[in-house]
PDB file of N, CA and C in Angstrom:
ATOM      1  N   UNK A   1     121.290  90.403 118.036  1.00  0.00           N
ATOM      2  CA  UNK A   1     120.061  89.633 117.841  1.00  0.00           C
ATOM      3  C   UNK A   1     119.912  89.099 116.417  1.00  0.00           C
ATOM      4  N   UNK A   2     120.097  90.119 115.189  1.00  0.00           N
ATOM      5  CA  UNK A   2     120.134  89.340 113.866  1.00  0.00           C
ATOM      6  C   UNK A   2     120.813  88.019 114.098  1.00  0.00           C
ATOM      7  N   UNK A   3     121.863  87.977 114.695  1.00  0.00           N
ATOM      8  CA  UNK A   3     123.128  86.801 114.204  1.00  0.00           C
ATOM      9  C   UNK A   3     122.475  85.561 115.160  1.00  0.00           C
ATOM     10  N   UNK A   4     121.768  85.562 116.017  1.00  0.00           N
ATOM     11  CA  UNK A   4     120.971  84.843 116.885  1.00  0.00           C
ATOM     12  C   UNK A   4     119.491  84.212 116.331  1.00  0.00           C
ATOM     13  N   UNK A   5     119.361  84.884 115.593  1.00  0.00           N
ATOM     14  CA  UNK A   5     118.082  84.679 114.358  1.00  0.00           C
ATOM     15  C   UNK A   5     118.652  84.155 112.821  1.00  0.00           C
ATOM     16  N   UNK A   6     119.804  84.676 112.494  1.00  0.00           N
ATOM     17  CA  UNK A   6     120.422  84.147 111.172  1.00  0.00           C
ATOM     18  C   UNK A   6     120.892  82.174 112.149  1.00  0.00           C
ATOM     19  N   UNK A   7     121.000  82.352 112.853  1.00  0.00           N
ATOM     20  CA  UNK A   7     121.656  81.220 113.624  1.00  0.00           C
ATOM     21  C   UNK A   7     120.462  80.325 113.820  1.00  0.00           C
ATOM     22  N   UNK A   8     119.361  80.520 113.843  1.00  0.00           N
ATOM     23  CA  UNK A   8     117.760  79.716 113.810  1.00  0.00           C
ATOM     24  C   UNK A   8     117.579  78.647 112.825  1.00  0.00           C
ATOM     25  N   UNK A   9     118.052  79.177 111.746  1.00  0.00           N
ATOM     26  CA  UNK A   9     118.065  78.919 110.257  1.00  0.00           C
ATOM     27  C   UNK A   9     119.288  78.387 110.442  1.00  0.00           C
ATOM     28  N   UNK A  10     121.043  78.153 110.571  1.00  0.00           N
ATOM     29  CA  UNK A  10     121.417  76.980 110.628  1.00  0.00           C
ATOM     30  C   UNK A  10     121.308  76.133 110.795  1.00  0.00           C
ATOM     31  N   UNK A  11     120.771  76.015 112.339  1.00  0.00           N
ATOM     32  CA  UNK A  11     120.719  75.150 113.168  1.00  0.00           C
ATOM     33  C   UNK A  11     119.547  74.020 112.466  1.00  0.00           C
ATOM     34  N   UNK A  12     118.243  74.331 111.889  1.00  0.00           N
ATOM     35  CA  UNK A  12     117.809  73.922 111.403  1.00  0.00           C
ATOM     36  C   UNK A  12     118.405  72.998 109.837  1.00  0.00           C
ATOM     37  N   UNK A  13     119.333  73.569 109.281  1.00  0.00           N
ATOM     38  CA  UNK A  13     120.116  73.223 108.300  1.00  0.00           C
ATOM     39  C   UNK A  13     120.958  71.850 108.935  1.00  0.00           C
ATOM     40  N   UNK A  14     121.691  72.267 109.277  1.00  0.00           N
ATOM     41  CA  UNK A  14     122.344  71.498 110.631  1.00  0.00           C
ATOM     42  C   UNK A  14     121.354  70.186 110.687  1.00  0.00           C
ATOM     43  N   UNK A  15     120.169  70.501 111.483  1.00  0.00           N
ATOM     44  CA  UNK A  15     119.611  69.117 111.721  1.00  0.00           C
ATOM     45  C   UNK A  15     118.865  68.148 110.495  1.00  0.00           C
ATOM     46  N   UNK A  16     119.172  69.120 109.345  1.00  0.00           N
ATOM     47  CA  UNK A  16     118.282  68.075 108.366  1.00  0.00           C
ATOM     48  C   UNK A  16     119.969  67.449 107.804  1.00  0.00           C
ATOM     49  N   UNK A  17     121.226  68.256 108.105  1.00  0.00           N
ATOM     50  CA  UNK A  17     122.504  67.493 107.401  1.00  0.00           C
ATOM     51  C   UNK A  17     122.895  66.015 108.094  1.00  0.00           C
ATOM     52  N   UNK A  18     122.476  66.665 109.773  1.00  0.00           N
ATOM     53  CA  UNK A  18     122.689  65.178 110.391  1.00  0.00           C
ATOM     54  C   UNK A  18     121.905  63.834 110.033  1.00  0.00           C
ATOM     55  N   UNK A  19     120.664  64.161 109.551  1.00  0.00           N
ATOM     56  CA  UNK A  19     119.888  62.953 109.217  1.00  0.00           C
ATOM     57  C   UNK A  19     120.943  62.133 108.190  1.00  0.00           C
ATOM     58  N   UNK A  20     122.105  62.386 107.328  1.00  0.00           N
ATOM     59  CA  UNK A  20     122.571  62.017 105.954  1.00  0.00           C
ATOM     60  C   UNK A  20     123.720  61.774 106.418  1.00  0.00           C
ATOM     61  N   UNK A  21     124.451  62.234 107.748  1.00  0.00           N
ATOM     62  CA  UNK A  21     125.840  62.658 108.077  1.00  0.00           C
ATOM     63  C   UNK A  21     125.634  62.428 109.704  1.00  0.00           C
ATOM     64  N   UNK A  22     125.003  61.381 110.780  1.00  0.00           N
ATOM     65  CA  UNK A  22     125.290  61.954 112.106  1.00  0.00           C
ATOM     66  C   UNK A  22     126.223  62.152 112.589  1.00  0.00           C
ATOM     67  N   UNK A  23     126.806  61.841 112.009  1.00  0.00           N
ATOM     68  CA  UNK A  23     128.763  62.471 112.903  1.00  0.00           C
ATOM     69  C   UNK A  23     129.210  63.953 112.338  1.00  0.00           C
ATOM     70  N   UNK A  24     128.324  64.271 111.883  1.00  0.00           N
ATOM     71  CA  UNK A  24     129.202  65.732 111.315  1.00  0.00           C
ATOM     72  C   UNK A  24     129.345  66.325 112.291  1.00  0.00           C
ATOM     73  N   UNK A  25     130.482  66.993 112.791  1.00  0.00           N
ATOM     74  CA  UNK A  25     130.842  68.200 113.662  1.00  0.00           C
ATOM     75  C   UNK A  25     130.318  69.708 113.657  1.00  0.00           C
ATOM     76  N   UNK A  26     129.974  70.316 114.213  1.00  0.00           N
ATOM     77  CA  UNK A  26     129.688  71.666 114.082  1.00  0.00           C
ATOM     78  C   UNK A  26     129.911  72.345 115.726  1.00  0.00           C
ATOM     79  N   UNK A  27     130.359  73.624 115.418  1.00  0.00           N
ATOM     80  CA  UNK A  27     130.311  74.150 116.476  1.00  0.00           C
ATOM     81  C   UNK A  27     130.273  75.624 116.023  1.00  0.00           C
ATOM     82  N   UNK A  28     129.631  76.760 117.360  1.00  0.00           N
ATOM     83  CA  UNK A  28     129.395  77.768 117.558  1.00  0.00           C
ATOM     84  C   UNK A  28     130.913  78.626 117.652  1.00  0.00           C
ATOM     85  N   UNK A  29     131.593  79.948 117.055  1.00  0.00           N
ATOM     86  CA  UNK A  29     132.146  80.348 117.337  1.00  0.00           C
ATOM     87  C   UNK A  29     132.309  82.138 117.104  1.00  0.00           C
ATOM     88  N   UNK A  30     132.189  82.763 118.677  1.00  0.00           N
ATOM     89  CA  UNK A  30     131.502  84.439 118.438  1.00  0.00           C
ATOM     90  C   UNK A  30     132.445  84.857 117.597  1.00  0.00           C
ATOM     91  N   UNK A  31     132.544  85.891 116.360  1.00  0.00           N
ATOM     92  CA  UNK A  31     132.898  86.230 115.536  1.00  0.00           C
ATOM     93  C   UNK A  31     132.971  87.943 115.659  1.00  0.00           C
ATOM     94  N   UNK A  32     133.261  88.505 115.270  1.00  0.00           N
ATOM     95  CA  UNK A  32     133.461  89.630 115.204  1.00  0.00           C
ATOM     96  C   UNK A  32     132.520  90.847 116.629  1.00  0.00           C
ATOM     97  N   UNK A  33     133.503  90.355 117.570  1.00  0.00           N
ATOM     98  CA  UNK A  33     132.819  90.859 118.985  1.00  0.00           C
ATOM     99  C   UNK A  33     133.822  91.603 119.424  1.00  0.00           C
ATOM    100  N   UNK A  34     132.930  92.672 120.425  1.00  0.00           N
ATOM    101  CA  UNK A  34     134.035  93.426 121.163  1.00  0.00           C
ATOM    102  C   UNK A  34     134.172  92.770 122.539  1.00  0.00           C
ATOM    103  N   UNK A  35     135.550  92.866 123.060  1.00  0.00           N
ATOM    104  CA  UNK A  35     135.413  92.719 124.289  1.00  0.00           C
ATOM    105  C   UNK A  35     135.126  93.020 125.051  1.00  0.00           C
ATOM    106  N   UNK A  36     135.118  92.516 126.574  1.00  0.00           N
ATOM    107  CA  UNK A  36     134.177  93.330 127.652  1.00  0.00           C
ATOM    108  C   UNK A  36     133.042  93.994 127.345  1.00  0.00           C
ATOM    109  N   UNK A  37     132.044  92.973 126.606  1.00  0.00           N
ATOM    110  CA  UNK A  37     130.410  94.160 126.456  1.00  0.00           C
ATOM    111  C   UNK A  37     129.536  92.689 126.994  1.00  0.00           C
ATOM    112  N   UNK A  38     128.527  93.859 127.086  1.00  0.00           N
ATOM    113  CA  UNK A  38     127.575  92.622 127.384  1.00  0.00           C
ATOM    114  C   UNK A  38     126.978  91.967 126.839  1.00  0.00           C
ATOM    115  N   UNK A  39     126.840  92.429 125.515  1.00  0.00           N
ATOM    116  CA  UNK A  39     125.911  91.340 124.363  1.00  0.00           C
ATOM    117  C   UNK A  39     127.060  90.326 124.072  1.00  0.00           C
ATOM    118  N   UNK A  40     128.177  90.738 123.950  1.00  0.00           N
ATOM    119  CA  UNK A  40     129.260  89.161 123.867  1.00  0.00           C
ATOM    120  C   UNK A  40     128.977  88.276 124.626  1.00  0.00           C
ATOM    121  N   UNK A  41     128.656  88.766 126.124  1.00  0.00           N
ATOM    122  CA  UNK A  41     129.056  88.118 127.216  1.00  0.00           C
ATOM    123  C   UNK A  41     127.481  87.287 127.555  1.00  0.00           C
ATOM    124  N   UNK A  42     126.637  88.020 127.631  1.00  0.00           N
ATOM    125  CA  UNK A  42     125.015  87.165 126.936  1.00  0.00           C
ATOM    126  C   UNK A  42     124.787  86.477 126.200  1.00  0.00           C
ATOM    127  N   UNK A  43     125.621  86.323 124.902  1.00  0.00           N
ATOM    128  CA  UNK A  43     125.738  85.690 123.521  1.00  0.00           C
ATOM    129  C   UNK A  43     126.061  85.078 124.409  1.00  0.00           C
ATOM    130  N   UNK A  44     127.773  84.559 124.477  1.00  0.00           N
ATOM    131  CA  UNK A  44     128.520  83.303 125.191  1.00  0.00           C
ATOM    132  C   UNK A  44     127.753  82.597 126.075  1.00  0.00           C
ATOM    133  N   UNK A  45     126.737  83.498 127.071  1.00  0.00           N
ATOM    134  CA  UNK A  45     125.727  82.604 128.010  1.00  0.00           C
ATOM    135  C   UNK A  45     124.959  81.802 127.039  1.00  0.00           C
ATOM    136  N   UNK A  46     124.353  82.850 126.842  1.00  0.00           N
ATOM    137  CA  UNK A  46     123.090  81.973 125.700  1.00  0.00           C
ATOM    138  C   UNK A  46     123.527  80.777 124.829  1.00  0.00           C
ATOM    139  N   UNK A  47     124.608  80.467 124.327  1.00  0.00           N
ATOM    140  CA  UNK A  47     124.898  79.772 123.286  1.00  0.00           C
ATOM    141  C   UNK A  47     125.604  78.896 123.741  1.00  0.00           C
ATOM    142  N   UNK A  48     126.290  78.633 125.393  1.00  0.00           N
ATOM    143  CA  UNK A  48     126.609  77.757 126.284  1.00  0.00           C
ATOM    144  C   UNK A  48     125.789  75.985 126.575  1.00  0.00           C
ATOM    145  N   UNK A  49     124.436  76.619 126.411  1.00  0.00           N
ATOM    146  CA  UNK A  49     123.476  75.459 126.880  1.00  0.00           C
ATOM    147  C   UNK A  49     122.574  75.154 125.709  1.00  0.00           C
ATOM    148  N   UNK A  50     123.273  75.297 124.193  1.00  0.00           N
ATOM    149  CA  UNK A  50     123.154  74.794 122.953  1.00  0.00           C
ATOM    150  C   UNK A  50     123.929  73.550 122.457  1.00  0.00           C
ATOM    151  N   UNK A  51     123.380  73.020 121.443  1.00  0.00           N
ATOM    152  CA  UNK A  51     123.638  71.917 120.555  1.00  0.00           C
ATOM    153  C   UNK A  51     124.008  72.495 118.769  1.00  0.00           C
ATOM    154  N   UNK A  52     125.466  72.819 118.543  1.00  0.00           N
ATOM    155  CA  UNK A  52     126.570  72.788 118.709  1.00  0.00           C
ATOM    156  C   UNK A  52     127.178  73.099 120.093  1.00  0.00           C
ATOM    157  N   UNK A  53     128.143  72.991 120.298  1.00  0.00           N
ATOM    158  CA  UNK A  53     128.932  73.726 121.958  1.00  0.00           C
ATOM    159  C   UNK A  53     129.226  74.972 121.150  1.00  0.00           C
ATOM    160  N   UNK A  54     129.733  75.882 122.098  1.00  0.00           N
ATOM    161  CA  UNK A  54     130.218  77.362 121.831  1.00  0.00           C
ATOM    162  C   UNK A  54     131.751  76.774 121.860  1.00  0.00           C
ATOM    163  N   UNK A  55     132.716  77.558 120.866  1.00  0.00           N
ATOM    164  CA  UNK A  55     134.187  77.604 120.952  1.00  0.00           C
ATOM    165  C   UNK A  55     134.685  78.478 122.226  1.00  0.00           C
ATOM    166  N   UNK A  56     135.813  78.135 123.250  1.00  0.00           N
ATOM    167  CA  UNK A  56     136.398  79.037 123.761  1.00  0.00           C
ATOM    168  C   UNK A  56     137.545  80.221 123.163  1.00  0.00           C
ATOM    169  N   UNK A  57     137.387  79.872 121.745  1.00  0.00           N
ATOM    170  CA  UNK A  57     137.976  81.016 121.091  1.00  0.00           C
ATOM    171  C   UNK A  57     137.003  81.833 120.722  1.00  0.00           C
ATOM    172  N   UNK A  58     137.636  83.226 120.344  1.00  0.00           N
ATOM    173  CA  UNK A  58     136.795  84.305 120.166  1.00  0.00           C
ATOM    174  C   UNK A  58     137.522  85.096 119.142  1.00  0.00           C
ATOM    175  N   UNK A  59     137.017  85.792 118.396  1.00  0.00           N
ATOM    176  CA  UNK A  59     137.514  86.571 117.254  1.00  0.00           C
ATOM    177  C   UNK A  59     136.944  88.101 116.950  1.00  0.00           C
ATOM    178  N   UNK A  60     137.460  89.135 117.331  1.00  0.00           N
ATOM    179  CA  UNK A  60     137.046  90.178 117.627  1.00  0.00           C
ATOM    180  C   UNK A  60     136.869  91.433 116.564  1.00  0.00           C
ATOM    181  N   UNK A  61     136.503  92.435 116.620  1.00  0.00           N
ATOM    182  CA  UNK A  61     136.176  93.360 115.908  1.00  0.00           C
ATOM    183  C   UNK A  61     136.847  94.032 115.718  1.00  0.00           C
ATOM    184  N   UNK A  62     138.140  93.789 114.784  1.00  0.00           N
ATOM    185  CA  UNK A  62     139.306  94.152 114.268  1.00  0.00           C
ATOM    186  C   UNK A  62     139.566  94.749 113.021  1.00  0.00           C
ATOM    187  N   UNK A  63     140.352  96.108 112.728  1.00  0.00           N
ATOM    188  CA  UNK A  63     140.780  96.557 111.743  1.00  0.00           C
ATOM    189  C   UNK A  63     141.680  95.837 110.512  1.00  0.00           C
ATOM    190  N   UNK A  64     142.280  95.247 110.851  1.00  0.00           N
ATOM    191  CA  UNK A  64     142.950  94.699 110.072  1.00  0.00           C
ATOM    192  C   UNK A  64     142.425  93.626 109.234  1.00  0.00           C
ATOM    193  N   UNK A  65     140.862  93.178 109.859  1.00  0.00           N
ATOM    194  CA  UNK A  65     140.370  92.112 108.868  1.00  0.00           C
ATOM    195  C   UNK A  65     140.063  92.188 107.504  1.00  0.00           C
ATOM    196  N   UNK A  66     139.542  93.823 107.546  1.00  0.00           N
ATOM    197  CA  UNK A  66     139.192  94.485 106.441  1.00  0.00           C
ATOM    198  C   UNK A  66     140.466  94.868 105.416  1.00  0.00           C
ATOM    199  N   UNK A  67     141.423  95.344 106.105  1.00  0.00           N
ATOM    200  CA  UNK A  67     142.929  95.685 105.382  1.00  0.00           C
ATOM    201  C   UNK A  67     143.427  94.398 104.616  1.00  0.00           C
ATOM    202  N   UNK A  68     143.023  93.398 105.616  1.00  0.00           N
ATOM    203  CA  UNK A  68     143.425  92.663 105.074  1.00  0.00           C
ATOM    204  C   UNK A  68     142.800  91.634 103.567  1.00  0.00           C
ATOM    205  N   UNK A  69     141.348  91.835 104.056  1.00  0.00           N
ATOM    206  CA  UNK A  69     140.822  91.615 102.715  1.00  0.00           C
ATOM    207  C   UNK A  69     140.774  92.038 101.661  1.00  0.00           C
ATOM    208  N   UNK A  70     141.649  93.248 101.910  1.00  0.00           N
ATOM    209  CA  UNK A  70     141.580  94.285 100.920  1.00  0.00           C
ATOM    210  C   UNK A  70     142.537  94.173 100.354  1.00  0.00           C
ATOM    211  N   UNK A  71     143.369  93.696 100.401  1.00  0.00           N
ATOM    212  CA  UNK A  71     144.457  92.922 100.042  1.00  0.00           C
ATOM    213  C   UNK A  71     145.191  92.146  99.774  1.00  0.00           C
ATOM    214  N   UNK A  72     143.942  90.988  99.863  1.00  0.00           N
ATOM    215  CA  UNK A  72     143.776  89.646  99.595  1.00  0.00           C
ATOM    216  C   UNK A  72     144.874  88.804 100.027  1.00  0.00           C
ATOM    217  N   UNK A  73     145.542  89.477 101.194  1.00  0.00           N
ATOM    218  CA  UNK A  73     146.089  88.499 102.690  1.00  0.00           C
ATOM    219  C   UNK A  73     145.489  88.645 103.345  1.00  0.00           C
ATOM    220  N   UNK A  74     146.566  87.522 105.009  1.00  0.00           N
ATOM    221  CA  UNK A  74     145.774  86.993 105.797  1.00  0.00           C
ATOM    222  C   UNK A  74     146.223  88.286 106.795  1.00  0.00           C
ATOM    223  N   UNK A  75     145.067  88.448 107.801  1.00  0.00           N
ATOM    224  CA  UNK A  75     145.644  89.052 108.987  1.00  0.00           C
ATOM    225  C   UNK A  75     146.655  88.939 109.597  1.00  0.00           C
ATOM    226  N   UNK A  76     147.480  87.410 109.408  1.00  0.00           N
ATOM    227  CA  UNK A  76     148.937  87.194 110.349  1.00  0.00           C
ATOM    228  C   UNK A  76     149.795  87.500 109.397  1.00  0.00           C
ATOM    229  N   UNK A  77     149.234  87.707 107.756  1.00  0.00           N
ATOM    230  CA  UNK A  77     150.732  88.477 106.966  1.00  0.00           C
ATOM    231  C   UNK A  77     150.633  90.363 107.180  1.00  0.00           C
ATOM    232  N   UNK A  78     149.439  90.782 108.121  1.00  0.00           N
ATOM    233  CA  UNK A  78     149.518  92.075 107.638  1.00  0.00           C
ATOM    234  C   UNK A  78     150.321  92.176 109.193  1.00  0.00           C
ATOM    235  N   UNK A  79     149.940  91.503 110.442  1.00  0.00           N
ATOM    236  CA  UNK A  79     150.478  92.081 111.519  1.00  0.00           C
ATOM    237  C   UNK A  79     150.556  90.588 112.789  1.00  0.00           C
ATOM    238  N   UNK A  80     151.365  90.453 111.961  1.00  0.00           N
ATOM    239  CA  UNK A  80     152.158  88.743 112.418  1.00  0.00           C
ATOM    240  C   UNK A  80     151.842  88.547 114.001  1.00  0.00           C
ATOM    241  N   UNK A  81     152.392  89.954 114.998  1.00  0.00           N
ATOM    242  CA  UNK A  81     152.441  89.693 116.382  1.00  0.00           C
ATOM    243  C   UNK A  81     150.887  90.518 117.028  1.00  0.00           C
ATOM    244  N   UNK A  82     150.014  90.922 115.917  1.00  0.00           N
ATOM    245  CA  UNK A  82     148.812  91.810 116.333  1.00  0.00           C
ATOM    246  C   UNK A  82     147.592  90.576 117.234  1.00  0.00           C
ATOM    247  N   UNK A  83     146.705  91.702 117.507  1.00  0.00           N
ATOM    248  CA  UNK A  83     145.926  90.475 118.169  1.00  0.00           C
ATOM    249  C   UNK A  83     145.010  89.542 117.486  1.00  0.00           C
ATOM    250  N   UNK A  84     144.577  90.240 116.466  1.00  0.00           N
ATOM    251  CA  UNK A  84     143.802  89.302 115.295  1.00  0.00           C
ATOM    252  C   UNK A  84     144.787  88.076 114.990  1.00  0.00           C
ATOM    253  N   UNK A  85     146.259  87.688 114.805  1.00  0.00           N
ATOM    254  CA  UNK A  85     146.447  87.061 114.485  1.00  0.00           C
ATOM    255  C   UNK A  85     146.631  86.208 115.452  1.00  0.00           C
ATOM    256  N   UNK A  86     146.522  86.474 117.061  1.00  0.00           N
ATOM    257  CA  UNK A  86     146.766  85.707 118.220  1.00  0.00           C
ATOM    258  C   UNK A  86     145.317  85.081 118.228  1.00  0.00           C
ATOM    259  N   UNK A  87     144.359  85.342 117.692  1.00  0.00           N
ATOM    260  CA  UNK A  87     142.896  84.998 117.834  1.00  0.00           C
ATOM    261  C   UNK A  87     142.807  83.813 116.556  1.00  0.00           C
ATOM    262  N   UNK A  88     143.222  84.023 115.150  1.00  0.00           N
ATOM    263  CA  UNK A  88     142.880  83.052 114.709  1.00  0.00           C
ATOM    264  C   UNK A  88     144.220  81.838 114.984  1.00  0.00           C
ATOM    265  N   UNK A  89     145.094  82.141 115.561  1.00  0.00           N
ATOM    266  CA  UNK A  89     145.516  81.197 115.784  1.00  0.00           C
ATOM    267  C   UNK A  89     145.398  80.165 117.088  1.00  0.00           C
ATOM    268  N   UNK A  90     144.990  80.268 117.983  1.00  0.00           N
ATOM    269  CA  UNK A  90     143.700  80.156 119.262  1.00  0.00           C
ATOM    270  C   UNK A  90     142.494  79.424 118.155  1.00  0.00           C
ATOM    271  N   UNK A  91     142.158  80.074 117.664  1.00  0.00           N
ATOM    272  CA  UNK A  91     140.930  79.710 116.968  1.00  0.00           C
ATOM    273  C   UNK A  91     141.088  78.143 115.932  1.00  0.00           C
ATOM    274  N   UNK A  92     142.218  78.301 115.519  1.00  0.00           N
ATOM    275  CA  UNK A  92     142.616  77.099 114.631  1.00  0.00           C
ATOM    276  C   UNK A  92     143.484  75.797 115.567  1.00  0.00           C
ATOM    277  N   UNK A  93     143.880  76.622 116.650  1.00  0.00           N
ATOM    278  CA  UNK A  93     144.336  75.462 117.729  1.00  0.00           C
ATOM    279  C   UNK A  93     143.028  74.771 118.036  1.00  0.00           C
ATOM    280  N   UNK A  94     142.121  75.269 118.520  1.00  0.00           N
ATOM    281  CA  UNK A  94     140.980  74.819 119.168  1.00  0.00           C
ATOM    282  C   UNK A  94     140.658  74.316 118.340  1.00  0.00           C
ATOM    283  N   UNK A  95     139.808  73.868 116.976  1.00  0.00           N
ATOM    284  CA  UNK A  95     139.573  73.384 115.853  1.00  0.00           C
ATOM    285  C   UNK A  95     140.219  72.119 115.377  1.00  0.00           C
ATOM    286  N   UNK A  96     141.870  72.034 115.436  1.00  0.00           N
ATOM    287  CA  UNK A  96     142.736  71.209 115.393  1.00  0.00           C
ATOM    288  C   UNK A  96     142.357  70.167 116.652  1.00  0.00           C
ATOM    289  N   UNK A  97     142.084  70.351 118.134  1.00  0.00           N
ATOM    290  CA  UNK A  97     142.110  69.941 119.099  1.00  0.00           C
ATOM    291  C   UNK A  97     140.736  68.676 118.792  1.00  0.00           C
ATOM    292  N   UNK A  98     139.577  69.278 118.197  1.00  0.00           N
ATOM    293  CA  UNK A  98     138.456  69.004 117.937  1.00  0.00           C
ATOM    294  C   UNK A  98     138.513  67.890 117.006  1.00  0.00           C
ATOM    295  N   UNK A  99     139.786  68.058 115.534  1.00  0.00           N
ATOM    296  CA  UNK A  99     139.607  66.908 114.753  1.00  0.00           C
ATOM    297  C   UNK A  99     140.372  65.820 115.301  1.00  0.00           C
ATOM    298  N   UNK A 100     140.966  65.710 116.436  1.00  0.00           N
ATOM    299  CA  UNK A 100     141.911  65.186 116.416  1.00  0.00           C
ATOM    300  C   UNK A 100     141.200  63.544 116.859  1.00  0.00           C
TER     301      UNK A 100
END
């Protein structure tokens, strides 16, 4: 619910950038979620029939994000074939797809 309320306050940001910028792009993308729960899966509803769209990538609640910040690499240098790095790369496909 915070991140649904911190998200009130973009969106509003958002609509005073478009007045200066209407083509700017933006989109929704769940961030540090577990899988199979239901507040992900409510989030994804809820944020379906919004203005940004929701991403079909997802980026999950992973150990290595932290290792990796801690170390000031990326998740795909700490564990190249792990799933964090199958997610942001999904995540940056989809993104790529978007500027194209």
């Amino acid at each position: 619910p915070l991140d649904g309320w911190a998200s009130a306050e973009m969106l509003a940001l958002l609509a005073e950038a478009r007045l200066f910028r209407p083509q700017l792009a933006a989109r929704f993308v769940l961030n540090r979620c577990a899988p199979r729960t239901t507040i992900a899966r409510d989030t994804g509803a809820a944020l379906d029939a919004h203005d940004p769209p929701l991403l079909a990538s997802r980026v999950g609640q992973r150990v290595v994000f932290a290792g990796a910040a801690a170390t000031g690499r990326l998740a795909f240098e700490c564990t190249p074939e792990g799933p964090a790095a199958d997610e942001i790369t999904a995540l940056a496909a989809e993104l790529e797809g978007i500027m194209r």
